[in-house]
PDB file of N, CA and C in Angstrom:
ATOM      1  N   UNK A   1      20.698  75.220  22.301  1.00  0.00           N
ATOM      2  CA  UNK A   1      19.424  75.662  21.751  1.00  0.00           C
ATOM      3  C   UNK A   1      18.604  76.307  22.868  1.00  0.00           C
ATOM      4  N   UNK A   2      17.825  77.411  22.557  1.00  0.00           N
ATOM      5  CA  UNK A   2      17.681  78.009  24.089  1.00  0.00           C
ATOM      6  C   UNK A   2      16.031  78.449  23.471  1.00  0.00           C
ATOM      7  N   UNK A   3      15.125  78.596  23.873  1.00  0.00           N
ATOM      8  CA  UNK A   3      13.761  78.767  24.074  1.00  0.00           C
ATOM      9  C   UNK A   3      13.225  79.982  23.922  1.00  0.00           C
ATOM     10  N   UNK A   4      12.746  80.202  22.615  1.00  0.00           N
ATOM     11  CA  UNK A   4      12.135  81.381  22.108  1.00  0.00           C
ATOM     12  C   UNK A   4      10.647  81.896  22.233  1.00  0.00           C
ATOM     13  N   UNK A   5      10.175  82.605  22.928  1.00  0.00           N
ATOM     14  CA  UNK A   5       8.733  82.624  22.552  1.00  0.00           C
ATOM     15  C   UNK A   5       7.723  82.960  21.557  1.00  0.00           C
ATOM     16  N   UNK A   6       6.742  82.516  20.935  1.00  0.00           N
ATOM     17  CA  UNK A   6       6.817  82.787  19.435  1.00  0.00           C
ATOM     18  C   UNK A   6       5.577  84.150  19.790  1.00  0.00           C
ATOM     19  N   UNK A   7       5.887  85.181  18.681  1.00  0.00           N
ATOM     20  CA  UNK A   7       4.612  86.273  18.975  1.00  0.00           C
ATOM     21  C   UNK A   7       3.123  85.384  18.829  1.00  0.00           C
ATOM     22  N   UNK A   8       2.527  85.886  19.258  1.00  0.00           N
ATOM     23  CA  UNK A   8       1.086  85.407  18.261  1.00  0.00           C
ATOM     24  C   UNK A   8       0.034  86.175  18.959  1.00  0.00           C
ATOM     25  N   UNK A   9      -1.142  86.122  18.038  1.00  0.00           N
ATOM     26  CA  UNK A   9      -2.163  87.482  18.165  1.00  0.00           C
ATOM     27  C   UNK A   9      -3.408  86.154  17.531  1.00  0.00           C
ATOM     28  N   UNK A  10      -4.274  86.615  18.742  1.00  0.00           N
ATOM     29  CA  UNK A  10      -5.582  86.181  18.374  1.00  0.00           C
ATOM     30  C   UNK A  10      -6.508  86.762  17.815  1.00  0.00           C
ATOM     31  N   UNK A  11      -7.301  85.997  17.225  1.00  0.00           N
ATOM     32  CA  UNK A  11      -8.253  85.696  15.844  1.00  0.00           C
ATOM     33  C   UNK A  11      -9.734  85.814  16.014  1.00  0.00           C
ATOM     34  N   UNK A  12     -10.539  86.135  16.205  1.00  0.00           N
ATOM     35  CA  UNK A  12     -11.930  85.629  16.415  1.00  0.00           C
ATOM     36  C   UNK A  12     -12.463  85.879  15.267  1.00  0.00           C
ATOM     37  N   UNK A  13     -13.127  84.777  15.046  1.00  0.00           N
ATOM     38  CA  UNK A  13     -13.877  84.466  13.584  1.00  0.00           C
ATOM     39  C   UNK A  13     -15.359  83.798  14.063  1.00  0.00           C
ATOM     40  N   UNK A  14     -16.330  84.911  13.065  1.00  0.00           N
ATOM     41  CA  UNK A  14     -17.872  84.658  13.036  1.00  0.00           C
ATOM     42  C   UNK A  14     -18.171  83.860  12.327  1.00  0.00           C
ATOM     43  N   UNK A  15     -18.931  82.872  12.162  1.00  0.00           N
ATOM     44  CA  UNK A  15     -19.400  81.959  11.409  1.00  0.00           C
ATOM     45  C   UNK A  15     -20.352  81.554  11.049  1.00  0.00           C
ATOM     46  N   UNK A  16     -21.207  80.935   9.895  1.00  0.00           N
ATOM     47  CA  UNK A  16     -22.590  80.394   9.548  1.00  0.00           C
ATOM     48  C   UNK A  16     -22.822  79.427  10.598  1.00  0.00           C
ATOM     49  N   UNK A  17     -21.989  78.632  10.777  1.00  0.00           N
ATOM     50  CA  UNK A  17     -22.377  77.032  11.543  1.00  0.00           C
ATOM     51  C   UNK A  17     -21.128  76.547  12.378  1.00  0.00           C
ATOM     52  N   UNK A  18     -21.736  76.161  13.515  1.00  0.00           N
ATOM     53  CA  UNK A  18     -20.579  75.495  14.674  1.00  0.00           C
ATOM     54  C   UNK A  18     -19.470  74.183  13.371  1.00  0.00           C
ATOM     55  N   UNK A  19     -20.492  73.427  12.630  1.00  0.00           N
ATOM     56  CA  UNK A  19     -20.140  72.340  11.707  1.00  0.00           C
ATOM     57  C   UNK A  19     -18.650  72.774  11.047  1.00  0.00           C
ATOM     58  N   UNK A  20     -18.069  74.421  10.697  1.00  0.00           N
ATOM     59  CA  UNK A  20     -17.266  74.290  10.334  1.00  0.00           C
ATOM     60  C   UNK A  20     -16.071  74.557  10.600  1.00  0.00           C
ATOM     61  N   UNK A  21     -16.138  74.410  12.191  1.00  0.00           N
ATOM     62  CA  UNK A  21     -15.047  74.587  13.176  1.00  0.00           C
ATOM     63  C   UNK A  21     -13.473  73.744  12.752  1.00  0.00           C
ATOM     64  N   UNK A  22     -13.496  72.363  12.112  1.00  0.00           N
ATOM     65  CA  UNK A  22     -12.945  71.638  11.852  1.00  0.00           C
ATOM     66  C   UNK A  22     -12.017  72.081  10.758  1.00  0.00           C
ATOM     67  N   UNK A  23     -12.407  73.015   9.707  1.00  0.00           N
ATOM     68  CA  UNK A  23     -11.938  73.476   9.012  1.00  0.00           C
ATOM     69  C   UNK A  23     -10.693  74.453   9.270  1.00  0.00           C
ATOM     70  N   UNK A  24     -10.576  74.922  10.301  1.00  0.00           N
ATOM     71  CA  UNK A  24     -10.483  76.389  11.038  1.00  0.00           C
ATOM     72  C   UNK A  24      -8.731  76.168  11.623  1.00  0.00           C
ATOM     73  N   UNK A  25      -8.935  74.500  12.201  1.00  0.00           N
ATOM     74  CA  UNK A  25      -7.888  74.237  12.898  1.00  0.00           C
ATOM     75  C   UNK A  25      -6.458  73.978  12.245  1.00  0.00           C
ATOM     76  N   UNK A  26      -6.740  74.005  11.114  1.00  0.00           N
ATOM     77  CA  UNK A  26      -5.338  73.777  10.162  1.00  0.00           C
ATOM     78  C   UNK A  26      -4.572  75.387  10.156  1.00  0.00           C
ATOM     79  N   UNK A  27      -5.232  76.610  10.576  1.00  0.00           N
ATOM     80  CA  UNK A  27      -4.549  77.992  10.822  1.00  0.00           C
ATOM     81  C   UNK A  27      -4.217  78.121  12.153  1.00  0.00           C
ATOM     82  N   UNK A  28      -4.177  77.713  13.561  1.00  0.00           N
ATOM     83  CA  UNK A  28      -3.938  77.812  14.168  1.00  0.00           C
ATOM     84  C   UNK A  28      -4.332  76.768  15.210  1.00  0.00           C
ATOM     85  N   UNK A  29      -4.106  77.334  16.878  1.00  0.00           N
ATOM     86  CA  UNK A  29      -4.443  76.930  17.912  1.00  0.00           C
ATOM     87  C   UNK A  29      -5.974  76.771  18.059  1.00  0.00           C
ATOM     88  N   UNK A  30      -7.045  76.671  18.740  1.00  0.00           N
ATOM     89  CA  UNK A  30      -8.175  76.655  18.725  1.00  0.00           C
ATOM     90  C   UNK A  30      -8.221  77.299  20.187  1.00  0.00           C
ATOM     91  N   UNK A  31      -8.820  78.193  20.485  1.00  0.00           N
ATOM     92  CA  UNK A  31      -9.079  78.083  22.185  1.00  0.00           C
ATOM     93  C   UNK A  31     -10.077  78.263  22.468  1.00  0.00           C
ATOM     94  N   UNK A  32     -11.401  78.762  21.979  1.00  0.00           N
ATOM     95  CA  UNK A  32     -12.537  78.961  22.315  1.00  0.00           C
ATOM     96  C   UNK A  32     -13.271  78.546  21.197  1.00  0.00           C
ATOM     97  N   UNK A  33     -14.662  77.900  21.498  1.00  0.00           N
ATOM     98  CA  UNK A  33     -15.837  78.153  20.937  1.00  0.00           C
ATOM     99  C   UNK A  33     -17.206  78.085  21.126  1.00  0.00           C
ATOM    100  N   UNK A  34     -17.890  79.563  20.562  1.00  0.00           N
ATOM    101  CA  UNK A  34     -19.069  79.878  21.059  1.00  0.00           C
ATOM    102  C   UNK A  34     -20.187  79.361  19.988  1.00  0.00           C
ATOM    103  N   UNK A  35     -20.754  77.903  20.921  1.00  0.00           N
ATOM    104  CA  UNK A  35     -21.839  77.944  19.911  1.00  0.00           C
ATOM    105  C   UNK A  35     -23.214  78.670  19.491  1.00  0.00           C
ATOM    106  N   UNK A  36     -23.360  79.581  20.761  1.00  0.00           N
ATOM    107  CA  UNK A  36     -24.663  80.703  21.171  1.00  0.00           C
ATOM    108  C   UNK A  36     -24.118  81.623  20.212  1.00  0.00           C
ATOM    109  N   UNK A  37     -23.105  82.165  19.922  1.00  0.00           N
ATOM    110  CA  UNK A  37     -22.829  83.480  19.613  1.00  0.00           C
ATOM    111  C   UNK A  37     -22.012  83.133  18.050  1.00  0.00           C
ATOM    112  N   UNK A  38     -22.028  82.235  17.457  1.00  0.00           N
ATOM    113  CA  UNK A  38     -21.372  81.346  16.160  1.00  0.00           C
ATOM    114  C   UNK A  38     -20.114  81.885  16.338  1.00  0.00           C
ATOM    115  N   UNK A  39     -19.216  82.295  17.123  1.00  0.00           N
ATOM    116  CA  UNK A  39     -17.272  82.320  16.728  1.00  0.00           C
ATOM    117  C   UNK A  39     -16.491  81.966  17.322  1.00  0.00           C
ATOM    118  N   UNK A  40     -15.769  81.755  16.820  1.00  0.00           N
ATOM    119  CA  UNK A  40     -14.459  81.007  17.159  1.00  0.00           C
ATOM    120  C   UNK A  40     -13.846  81.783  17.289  1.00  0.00           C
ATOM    121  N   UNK A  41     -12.571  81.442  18.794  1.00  0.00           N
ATOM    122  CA  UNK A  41     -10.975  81.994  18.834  1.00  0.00           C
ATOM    123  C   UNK A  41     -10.039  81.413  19.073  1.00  0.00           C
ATOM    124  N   UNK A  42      -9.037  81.917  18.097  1.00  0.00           N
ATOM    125  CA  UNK A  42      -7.943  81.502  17.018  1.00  0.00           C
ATOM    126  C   UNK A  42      -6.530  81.855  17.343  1.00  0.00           C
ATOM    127  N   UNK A  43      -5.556  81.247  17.958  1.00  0.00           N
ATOM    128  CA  UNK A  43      -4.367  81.590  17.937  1.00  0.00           C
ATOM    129  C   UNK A  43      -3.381  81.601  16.954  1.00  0.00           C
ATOM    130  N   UNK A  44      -3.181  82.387  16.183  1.00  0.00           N
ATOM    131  CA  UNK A  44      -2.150  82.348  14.806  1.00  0.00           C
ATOM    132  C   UNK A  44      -0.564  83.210  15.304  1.00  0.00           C
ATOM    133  N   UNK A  45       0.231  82.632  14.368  1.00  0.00           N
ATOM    134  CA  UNK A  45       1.577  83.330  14.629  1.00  0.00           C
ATOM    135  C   UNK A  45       1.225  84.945  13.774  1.00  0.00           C
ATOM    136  N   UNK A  46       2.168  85.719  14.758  1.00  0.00           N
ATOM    137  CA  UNK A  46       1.755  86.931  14.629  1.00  0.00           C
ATOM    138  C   UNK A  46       2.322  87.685  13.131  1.00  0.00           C
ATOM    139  N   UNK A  47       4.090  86.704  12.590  1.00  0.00           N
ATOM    140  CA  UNK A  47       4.809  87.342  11.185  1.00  0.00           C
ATOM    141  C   UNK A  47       4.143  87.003   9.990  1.00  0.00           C
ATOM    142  N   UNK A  48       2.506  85.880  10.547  1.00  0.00           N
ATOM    143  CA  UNK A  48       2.382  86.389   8.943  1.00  0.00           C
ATOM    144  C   UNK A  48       0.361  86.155   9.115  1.00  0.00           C
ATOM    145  N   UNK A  49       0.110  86.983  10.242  1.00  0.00           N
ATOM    146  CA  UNK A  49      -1.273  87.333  10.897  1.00  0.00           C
ATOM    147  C   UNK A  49      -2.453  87.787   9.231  1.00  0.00           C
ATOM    148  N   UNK A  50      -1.761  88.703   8.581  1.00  0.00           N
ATOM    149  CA  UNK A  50      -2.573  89.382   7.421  1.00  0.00           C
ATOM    150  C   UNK A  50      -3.163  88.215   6.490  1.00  0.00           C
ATOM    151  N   UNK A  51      -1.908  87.856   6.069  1.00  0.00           N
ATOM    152  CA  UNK A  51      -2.135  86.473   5.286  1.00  0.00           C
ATOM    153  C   UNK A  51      -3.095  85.740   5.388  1.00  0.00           C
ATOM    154  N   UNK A  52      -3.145  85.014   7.016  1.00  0.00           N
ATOM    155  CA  UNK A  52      -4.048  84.011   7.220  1.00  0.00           C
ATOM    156  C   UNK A  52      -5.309  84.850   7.509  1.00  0.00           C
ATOM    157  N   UNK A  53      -5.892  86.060   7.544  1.00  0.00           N
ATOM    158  CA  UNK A  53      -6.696  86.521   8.043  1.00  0.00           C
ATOM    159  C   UNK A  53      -7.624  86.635   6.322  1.00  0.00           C
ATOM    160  N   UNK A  54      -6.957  86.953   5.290  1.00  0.00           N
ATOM    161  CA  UNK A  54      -7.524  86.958   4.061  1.00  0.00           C
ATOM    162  C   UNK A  54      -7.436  85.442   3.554  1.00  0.00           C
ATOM    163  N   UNK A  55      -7.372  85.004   3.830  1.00  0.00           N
ATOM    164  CA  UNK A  55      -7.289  83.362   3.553  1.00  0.00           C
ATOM    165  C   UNK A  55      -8.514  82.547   4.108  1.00  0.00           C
ATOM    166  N   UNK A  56      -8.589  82.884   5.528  1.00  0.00           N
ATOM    167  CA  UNK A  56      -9.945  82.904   5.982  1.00  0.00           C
ATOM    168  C   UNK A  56     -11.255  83.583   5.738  1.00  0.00           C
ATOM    169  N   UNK A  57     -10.851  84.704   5.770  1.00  0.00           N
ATOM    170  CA  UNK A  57     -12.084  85.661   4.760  1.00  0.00           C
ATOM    171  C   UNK A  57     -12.803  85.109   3.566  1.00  0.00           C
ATOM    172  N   UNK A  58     -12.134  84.292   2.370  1.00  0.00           N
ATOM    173  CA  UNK A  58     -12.043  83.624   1.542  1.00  0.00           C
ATOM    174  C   UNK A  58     -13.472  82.141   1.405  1.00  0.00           C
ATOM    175  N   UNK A  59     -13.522  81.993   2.617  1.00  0.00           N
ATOM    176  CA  UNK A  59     -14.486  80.804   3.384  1.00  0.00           C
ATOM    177  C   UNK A  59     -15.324  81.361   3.318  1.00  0.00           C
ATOM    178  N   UNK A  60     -16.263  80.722   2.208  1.00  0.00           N
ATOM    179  CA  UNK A  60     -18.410  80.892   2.308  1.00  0.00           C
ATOM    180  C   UNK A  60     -18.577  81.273   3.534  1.00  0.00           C
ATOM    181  N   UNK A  61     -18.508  80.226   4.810  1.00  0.00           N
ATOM    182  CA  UNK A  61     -19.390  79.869   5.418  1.00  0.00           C
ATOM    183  C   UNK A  61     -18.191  81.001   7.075  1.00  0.00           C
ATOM    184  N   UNK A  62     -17.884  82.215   6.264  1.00  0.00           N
ATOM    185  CA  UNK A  62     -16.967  82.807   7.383  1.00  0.00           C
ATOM    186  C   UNK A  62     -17.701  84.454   6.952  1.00  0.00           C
ATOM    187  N   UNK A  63     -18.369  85.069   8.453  1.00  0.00           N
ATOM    188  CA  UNK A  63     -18.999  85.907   8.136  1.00  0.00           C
ATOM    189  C   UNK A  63     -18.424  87.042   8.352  1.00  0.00           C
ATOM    190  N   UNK A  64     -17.146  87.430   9.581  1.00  0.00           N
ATOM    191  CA  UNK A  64     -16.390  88.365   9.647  1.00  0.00           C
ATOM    192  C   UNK A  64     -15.322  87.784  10.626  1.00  0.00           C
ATOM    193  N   UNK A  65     -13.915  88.511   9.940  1.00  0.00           N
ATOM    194  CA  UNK A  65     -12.797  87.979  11.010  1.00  0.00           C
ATOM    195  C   UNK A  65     -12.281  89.116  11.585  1.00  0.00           C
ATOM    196  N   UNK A  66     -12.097  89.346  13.114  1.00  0.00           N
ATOM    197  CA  UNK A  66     -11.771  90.474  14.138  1.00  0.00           C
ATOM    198  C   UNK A  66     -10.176  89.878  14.692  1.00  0.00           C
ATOM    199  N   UNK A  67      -9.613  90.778  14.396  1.00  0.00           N
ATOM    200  CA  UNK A  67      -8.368  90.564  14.783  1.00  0.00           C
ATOM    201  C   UNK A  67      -8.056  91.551  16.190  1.00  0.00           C
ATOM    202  N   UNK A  68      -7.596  90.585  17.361  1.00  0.00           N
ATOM    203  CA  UNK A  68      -7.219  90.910  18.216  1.00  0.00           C
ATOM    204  C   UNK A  68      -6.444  92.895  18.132  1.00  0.00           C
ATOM    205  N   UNK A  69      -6.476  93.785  18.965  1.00  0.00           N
ATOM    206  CA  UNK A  69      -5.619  94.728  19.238  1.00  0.00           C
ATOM    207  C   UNK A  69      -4.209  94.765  20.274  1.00  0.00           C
ATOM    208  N   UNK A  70      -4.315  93.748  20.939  1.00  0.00           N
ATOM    209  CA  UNK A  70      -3.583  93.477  21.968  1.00  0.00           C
ATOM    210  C   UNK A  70      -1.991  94.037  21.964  1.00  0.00           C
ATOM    211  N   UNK A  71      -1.624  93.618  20.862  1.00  0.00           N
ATOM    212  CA  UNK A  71      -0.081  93.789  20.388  1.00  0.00           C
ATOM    213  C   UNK A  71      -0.036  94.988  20.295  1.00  0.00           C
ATOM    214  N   UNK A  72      -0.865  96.556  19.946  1.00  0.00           N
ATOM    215  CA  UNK A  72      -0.751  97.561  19.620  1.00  0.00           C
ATOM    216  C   UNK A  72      -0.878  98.584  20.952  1.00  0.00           C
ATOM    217  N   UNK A  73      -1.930  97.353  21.709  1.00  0.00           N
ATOM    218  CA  UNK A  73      -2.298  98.533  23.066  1.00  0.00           C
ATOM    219  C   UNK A  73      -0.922  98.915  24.420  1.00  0.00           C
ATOM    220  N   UNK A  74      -0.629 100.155  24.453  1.00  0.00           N
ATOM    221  CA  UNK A  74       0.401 100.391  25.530  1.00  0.00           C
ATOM    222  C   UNK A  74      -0.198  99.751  26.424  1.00  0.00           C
ATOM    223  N   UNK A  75       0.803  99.013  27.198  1.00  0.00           N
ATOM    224  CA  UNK A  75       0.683  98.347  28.496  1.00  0.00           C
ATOM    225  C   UNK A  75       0.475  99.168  29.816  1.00  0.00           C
ATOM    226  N   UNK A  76       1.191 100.569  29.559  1.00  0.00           N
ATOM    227  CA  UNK A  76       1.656 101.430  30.985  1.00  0.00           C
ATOM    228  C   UNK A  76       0.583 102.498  30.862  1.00  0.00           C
ATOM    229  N   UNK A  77      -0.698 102.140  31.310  1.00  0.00           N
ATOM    230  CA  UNK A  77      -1.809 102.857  31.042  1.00  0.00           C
ATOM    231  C   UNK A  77      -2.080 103.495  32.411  1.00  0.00           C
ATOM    232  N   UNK A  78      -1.514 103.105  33.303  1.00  0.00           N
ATOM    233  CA  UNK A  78      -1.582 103.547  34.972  1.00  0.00           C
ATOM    234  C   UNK A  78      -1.282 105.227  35.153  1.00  0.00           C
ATOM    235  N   UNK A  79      -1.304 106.181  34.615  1.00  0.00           N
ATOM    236  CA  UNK A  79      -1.077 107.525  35.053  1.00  0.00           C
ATOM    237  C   UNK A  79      -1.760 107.960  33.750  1.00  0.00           C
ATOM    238  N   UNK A  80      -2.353 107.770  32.670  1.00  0.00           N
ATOM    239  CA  UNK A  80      -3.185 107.834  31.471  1.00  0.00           C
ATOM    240  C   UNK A  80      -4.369 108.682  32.333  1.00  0.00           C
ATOM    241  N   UNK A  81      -4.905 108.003  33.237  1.00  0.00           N
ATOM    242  CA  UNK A  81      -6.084 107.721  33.706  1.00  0.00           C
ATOM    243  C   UNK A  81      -5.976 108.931  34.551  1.00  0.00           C
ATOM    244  N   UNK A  82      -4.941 109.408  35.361  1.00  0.00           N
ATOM    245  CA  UNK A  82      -4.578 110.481  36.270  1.00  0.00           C
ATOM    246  C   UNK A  82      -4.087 111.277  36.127  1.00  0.00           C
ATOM    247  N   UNK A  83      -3.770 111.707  34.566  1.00  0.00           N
ATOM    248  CA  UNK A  83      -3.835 112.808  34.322  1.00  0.00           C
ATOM    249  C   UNK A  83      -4.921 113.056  33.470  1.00  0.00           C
ATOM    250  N   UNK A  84      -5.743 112.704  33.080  1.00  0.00           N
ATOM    251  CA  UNK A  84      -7.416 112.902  32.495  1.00  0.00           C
ATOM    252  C   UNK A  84      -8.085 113.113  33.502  1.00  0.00           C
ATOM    253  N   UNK A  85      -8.046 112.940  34.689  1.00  0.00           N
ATOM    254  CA  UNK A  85      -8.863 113.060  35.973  1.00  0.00           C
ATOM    255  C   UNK A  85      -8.331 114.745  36.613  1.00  0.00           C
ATOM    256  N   UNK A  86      -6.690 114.922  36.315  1.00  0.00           N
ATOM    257  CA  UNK A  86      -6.687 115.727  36.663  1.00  0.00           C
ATOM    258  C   UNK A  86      -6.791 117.350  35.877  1.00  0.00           C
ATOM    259  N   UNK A  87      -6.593 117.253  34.469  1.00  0.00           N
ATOM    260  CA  UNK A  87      -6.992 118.020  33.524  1.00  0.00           C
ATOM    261  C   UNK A  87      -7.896 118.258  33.572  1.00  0.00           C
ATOM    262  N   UNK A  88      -9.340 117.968  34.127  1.00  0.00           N
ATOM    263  CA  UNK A  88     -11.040 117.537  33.774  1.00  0.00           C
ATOM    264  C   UNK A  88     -11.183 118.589  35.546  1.00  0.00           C
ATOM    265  N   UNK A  89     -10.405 118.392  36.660  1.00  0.00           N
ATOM    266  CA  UNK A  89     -10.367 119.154  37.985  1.00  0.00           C
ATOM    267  C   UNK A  89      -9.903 120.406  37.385  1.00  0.00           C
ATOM    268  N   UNK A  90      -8.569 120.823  37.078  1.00  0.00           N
ATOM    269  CA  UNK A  90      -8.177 121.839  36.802  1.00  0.00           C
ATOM    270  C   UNK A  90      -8.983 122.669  35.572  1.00  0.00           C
ATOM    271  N   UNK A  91      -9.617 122.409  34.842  1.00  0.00           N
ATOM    272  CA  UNK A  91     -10.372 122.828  33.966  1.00  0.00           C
ATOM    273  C   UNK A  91     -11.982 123.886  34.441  1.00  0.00           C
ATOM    274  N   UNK A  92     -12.263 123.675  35.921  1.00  0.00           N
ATOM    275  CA  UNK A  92     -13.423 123.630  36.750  1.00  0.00           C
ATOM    276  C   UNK A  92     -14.416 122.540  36.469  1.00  0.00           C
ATOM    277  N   UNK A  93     -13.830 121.224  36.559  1.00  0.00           N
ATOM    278  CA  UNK A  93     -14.752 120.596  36.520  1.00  0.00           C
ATOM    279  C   UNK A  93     -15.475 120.485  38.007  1.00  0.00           C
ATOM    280  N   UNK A  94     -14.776 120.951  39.240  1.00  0.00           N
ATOM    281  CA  UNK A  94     -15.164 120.689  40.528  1.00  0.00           C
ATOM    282  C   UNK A  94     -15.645 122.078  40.889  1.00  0.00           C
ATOM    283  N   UNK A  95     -17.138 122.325  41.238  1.00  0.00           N
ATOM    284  CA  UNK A  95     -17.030 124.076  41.552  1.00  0.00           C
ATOM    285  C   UNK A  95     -17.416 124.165  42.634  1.00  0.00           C
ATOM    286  N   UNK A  96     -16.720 124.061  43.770  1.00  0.00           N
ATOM    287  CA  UNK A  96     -16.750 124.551  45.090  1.00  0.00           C
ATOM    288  C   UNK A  96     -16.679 125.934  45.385  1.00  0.00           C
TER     289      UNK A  96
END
C-alpha cells in the first residue's frame, strides 16, 4: 500500500456569526478563523469541491463562499514578468 496525496483546494466562507463555525466542520479540515472579519478557511477534497460549495451556500447564516484559485494558477510565472518588462522597453517605454 503506498501513500497517495489527496488533491484539495481551499474554501473561505463568510459568515453571520463566529457561533456557527461548528457546523462547518463536518465538510472539511478547519484551518483558520477570523472572528474580526466573520470567515472561515476550509480544506475540502478537491473531486467533489462544487458539490460541497452549493451545499454550503444552502446555510442561512452563510453569506458568500470564495473558492480558492490555486489549482488553476501556473506555477512557472518567473519569465511572465520579463517579458512584460521587456515588451513595455521595446515599445519606447524608455526615451533616452
Amino acid at each position: 500500500m503506498t501513500f497517495q496525496i489527496q488533491p484539495r483546494r481551499a474554501i473561505y466562507i463568510y459568515i453571520n456569526n463566529i457561533r456557527h463555525v461548528q457546523q462547518l466542520k463536518k465538510f472539511g479540515q478547519i484551518t483558520y478563523i477570523s472572528r474580526k472579519m466573520m470567515f472561515v478557511g476550509l480544506y475540502v477534497n478537491d473531486e467533489n469541491v462544487e458539490q460541497l460549495v452549493e451545499k454550503i451556500k444552502q446555510y442561512k447564516f452563510v453569506k458568500k463562499v470564495v473558492m480558492s484559485p490555486r489549482p488553476e494558477i501556473n506555477p512557472d510565472l518567473d519569465n511572465l514578468h520579463d517579458d512584460i518588462f521587456f515588451e513595455n522597453y521595446d515599445e519606447g517605454g524608455n526615451t533616452n
